[in-house]
N, C-alpha and C. Protein backbone atom coordinates (compact mmCIF):
# COMPACT_ATOMS: atom_id res chain seq x y z
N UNK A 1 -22.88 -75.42 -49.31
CA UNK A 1 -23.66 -75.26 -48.11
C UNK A 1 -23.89 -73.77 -47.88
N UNK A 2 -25.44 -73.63 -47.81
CA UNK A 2 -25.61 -71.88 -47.49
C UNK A 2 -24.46 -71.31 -46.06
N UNK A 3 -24.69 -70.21 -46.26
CA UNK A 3 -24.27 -69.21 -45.20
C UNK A 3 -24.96 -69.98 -43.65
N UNK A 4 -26.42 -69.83 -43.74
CA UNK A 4 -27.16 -70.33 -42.71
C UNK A 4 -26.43 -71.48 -41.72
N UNK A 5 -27.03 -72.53 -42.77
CA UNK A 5 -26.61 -73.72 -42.18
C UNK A 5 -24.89 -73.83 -41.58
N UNK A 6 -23.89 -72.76 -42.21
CA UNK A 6 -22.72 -73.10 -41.80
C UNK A 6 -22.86 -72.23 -40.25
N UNK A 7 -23.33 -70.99 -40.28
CA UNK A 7 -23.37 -70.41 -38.81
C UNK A 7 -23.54 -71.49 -37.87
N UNK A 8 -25.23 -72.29 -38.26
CA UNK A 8 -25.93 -73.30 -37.13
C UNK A 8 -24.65 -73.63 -36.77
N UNK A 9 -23.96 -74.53 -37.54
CA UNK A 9 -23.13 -75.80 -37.53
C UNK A 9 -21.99 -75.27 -36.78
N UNK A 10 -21.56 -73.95 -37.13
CA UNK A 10 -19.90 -73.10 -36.13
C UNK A 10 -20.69 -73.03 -34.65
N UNK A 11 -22.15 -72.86 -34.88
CA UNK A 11 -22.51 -72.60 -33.51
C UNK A 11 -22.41 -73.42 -32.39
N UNK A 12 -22.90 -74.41 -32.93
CA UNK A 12 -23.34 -75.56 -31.97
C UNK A 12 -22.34 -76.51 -31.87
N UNK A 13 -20.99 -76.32 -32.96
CA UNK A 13 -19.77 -77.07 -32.55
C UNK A 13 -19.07 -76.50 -31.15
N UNK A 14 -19.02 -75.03 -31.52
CA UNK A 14 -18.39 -73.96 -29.91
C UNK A 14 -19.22 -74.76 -28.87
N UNK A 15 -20.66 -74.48 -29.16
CA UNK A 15 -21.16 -75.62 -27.89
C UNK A 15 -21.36 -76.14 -27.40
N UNK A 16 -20.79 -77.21 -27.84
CA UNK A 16 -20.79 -78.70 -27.60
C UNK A 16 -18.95 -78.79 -27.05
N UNK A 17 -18.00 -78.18 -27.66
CA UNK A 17 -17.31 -78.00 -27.22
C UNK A 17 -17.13 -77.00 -25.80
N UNK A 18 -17.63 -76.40 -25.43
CA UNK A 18 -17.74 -75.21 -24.34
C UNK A 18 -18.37 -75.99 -23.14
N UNK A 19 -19.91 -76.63 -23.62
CA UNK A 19 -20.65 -77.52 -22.76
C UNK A 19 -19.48 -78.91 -22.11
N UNK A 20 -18.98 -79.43 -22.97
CA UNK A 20 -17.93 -80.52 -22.53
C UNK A 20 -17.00 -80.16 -21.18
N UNK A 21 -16.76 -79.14 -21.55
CA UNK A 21 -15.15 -78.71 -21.11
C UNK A 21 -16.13 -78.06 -19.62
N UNK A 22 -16.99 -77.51 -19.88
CA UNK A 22 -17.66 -77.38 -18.16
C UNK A 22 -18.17 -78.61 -17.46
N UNK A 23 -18.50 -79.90 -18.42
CA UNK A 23 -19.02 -80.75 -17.47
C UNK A 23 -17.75 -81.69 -17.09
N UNK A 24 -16.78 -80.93 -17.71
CA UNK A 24 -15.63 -82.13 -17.39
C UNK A 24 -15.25 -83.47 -18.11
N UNK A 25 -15.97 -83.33 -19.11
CA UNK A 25 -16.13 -84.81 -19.73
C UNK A 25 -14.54 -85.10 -21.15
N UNK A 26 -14.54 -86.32 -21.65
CA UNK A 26 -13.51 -86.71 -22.31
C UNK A 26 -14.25 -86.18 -24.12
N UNK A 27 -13.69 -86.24 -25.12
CA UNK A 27 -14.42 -86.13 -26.16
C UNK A 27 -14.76 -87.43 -26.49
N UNK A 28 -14.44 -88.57 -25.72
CA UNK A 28 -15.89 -89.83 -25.74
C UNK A 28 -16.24 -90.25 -25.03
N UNK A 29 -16.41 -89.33 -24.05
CA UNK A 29 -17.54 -89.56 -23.16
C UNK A 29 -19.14 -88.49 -23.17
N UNK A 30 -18.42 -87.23 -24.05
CA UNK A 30 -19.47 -86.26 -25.06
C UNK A 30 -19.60 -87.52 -26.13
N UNK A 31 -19.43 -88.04 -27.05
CA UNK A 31 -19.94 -88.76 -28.34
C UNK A 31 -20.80 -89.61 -27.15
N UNK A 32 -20.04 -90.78 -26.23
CA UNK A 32 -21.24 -91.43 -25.84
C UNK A 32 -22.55 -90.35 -25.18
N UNK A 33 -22.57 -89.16 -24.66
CA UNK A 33 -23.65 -89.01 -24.20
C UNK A 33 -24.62 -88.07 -25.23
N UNK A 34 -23.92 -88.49 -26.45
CA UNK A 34 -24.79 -87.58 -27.35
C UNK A 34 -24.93 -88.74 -28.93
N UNK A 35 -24.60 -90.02 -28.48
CA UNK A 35 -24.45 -91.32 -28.96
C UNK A 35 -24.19 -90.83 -30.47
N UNK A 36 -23.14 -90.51 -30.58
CA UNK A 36 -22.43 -90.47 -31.69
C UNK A 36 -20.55 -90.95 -31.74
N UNK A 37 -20.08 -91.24 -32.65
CA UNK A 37 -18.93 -91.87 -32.52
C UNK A 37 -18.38 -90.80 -32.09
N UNK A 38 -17.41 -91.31 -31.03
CA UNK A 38 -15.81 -90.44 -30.87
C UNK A 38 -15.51 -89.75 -32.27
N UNK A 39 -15.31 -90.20 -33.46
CA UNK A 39 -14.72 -89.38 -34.40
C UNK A 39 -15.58 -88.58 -34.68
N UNK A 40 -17.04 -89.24 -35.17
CA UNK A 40 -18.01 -87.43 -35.08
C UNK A 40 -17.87 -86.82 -34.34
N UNK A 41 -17.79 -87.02 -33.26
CA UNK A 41 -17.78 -86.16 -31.75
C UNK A 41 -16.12 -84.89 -32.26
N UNK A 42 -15.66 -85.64 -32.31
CA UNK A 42 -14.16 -84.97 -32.58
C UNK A 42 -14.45 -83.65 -33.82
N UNK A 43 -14.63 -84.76 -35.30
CA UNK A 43 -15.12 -83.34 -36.32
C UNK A 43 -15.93 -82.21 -35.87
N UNK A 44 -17.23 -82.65 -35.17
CA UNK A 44 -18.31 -82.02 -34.43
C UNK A 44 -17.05 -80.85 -34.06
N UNK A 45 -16.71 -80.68 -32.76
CA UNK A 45 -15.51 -79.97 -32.61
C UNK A 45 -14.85 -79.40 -33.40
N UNK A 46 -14.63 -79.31 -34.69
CA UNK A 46 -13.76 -79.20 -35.37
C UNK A 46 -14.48 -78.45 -36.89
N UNK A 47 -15.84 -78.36 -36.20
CA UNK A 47 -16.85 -77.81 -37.10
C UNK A 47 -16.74 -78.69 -38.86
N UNK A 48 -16.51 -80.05 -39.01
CA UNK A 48 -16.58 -80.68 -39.86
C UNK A 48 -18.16 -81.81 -39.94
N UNK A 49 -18.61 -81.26 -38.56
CA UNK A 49 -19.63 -82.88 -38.95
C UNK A 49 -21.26 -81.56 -38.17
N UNK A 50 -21.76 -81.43 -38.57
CA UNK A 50 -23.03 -80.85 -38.42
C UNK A 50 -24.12 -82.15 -36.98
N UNK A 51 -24.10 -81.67 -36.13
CA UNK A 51 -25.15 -82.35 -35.23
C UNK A 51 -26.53 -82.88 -36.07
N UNK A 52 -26.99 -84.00 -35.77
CA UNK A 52 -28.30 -84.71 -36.43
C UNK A 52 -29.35 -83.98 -35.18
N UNK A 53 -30.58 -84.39 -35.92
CA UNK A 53 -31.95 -83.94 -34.86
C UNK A 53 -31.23 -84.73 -33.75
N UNK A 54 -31.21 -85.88 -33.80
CA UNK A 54 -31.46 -86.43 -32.17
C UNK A 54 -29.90 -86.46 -32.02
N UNK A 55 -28.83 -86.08 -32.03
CA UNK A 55 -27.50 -85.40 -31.27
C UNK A 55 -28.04 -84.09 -30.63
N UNK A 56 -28.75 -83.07 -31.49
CA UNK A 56 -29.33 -82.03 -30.65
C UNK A 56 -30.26 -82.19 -29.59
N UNK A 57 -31.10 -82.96 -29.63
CA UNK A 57 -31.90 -82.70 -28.49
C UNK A 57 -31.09 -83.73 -27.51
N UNK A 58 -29.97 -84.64 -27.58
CA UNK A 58 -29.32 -84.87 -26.65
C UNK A 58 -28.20 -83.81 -25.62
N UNK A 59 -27.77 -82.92 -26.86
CA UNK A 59 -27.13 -81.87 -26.49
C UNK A 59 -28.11 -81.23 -24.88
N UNK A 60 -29.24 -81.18 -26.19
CA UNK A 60 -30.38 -79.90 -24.96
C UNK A 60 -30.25 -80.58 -23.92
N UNK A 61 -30.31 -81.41 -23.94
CA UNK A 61 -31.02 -82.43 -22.25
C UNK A 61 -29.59 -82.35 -21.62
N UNK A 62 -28.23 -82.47 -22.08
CA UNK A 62 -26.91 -82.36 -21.34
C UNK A 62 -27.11 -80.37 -20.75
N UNK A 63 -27.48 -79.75 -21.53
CA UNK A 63 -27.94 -78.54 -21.38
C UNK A 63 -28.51 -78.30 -20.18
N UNK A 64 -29.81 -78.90 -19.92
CA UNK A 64 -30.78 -78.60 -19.16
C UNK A 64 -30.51 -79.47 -17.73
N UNK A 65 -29.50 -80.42 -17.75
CA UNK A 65 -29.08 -80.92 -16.77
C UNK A 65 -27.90 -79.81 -15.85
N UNK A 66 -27.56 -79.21 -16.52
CA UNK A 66 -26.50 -77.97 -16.18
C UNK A 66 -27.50 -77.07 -15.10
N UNK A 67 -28.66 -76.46 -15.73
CA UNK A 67 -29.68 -75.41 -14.76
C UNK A 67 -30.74 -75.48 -15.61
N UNK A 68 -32.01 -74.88 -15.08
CA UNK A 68 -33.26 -74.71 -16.21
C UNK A 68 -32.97 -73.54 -17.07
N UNK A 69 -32.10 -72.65 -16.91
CA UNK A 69 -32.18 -71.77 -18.30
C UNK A 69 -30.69 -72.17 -19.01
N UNK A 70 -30.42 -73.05 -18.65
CA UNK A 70 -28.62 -73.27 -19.65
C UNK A 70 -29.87 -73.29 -21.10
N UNK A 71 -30.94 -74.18 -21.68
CA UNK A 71 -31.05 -74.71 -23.14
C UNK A 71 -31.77 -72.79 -23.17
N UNK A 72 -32.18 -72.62 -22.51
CA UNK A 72 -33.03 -70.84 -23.13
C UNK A 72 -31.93 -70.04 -23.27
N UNK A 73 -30.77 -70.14 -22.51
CA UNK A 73 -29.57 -69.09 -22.80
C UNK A 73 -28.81 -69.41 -24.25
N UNK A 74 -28.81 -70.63 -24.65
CA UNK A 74 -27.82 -71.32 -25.55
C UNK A 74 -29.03 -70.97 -26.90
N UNK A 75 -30.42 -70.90 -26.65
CA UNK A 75 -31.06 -71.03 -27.86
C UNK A 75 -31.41 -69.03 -28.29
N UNK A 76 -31.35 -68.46 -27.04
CA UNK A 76 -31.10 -67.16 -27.36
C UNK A 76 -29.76 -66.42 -27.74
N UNK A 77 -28.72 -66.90 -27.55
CA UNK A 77 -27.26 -67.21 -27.88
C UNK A 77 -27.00 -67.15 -29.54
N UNK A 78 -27.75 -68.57 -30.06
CA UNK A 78 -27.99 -68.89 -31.71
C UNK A 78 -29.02 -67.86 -31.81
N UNK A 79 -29.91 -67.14 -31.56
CA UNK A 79 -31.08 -66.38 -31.99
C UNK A 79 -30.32 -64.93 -32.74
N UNK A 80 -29.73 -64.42 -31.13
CA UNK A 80 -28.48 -62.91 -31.08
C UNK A 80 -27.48 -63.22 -32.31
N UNK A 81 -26.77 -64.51 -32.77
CA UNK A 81 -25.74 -64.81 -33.88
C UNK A 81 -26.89 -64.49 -35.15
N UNK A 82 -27.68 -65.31 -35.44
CA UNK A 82 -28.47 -65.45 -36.50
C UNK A 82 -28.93 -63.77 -37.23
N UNK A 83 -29.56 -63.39 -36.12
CA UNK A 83 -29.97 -62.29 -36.30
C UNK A 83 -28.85 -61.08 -36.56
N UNK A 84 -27.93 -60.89 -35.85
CA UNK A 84 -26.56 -60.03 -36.19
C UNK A 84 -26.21 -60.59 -37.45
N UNK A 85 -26.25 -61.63 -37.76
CA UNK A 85 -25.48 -61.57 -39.23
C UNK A 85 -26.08 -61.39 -40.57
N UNK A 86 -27.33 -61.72 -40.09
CA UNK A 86 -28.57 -60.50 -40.41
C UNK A 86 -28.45 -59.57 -41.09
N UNK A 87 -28.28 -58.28 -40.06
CA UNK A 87 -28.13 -57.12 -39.96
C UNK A 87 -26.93 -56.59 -40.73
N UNK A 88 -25.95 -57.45 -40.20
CA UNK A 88 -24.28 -57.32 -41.15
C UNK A 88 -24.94 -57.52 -42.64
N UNK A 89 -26.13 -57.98 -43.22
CA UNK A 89 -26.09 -58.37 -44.14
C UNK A 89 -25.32 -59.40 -44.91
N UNK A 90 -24.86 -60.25 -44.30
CA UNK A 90 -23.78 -61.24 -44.48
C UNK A 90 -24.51 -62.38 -45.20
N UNK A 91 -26.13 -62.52 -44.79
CA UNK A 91 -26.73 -63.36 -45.41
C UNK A 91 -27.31 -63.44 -46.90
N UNK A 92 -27.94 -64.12 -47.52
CA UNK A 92 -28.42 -63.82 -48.65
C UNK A 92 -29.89 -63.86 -48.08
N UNK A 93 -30.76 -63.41 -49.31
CA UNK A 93 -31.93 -62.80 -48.73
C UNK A 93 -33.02 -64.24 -48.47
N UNK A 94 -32.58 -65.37 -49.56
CA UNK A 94 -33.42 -66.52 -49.14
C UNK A 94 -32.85 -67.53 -47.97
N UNK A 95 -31.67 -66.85 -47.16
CA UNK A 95 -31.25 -67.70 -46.24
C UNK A 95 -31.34 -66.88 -44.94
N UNK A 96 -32.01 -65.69 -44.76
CA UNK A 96 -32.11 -64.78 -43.90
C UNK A 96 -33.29 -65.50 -42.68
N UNK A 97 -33.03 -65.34 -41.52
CA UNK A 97 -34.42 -66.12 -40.33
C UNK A 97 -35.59 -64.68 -40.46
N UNK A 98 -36.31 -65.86 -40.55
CA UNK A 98 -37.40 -65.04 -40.54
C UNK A 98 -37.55 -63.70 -39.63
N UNK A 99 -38.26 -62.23 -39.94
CA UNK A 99 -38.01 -61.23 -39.54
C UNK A 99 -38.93 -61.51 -37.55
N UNK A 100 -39.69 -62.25 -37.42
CA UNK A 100 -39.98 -62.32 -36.06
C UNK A 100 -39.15 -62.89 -35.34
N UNK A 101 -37.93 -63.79 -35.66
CA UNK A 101 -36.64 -64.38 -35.26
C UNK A 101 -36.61 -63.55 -34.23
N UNK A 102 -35.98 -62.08 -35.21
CA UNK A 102 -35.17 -61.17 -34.94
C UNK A 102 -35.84 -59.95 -34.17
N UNK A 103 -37.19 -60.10 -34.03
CA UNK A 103 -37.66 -58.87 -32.82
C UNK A 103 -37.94 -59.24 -31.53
């Protein structure tokens, strides 16, 4: 698995974990509201199970139920990671976000 895809995946586990723990919820009562099993829900956490399209845009909508800029803070959040590791050069050059990502 590239560099890339493992950042996404560390990313959005912290946030799904971070998002939980502010709304108060159980780790299956996050799987049910992001209709994935308790045990994905758990790996998810545990940065073993990568979110599907539609776990993410369930995420967003638990997001956007929080305030109208929780999903713009969280997607500029992944933008600032992507792009710093970037810069660190940490990436390889065919797994790098595109250079308008990053201005």
């Amino acid at each position: 698995m590239g560099y890339y895809k493992r950042l996404i995946r560390n990313f959005f586990s912290r946030s799904a974990r971070d998002l939980r723990r502010k709304l108060r919820l159980s780790q299956e009562e996050m799987a049910e509201r992001l209709h994935i099993t308790s045990r994905a829900y758990s790996d998810l956490e545990r940065g073993k199970y990568c979110l599907s399209a539609t776990s993410l845009v369930f995420l967003l909508l638990l997001l956007d139920e929080l305030n109208d800029q929780a999903v713009r803070d969280t997607l500029c959040a992944l933008r600032r990671e992507l792009c710093e590791n970037e810069e660190d050069g940490l990436m390889e050059a065919e797994e790098a976000p595109p250079a308008a990502l990053c201005t």
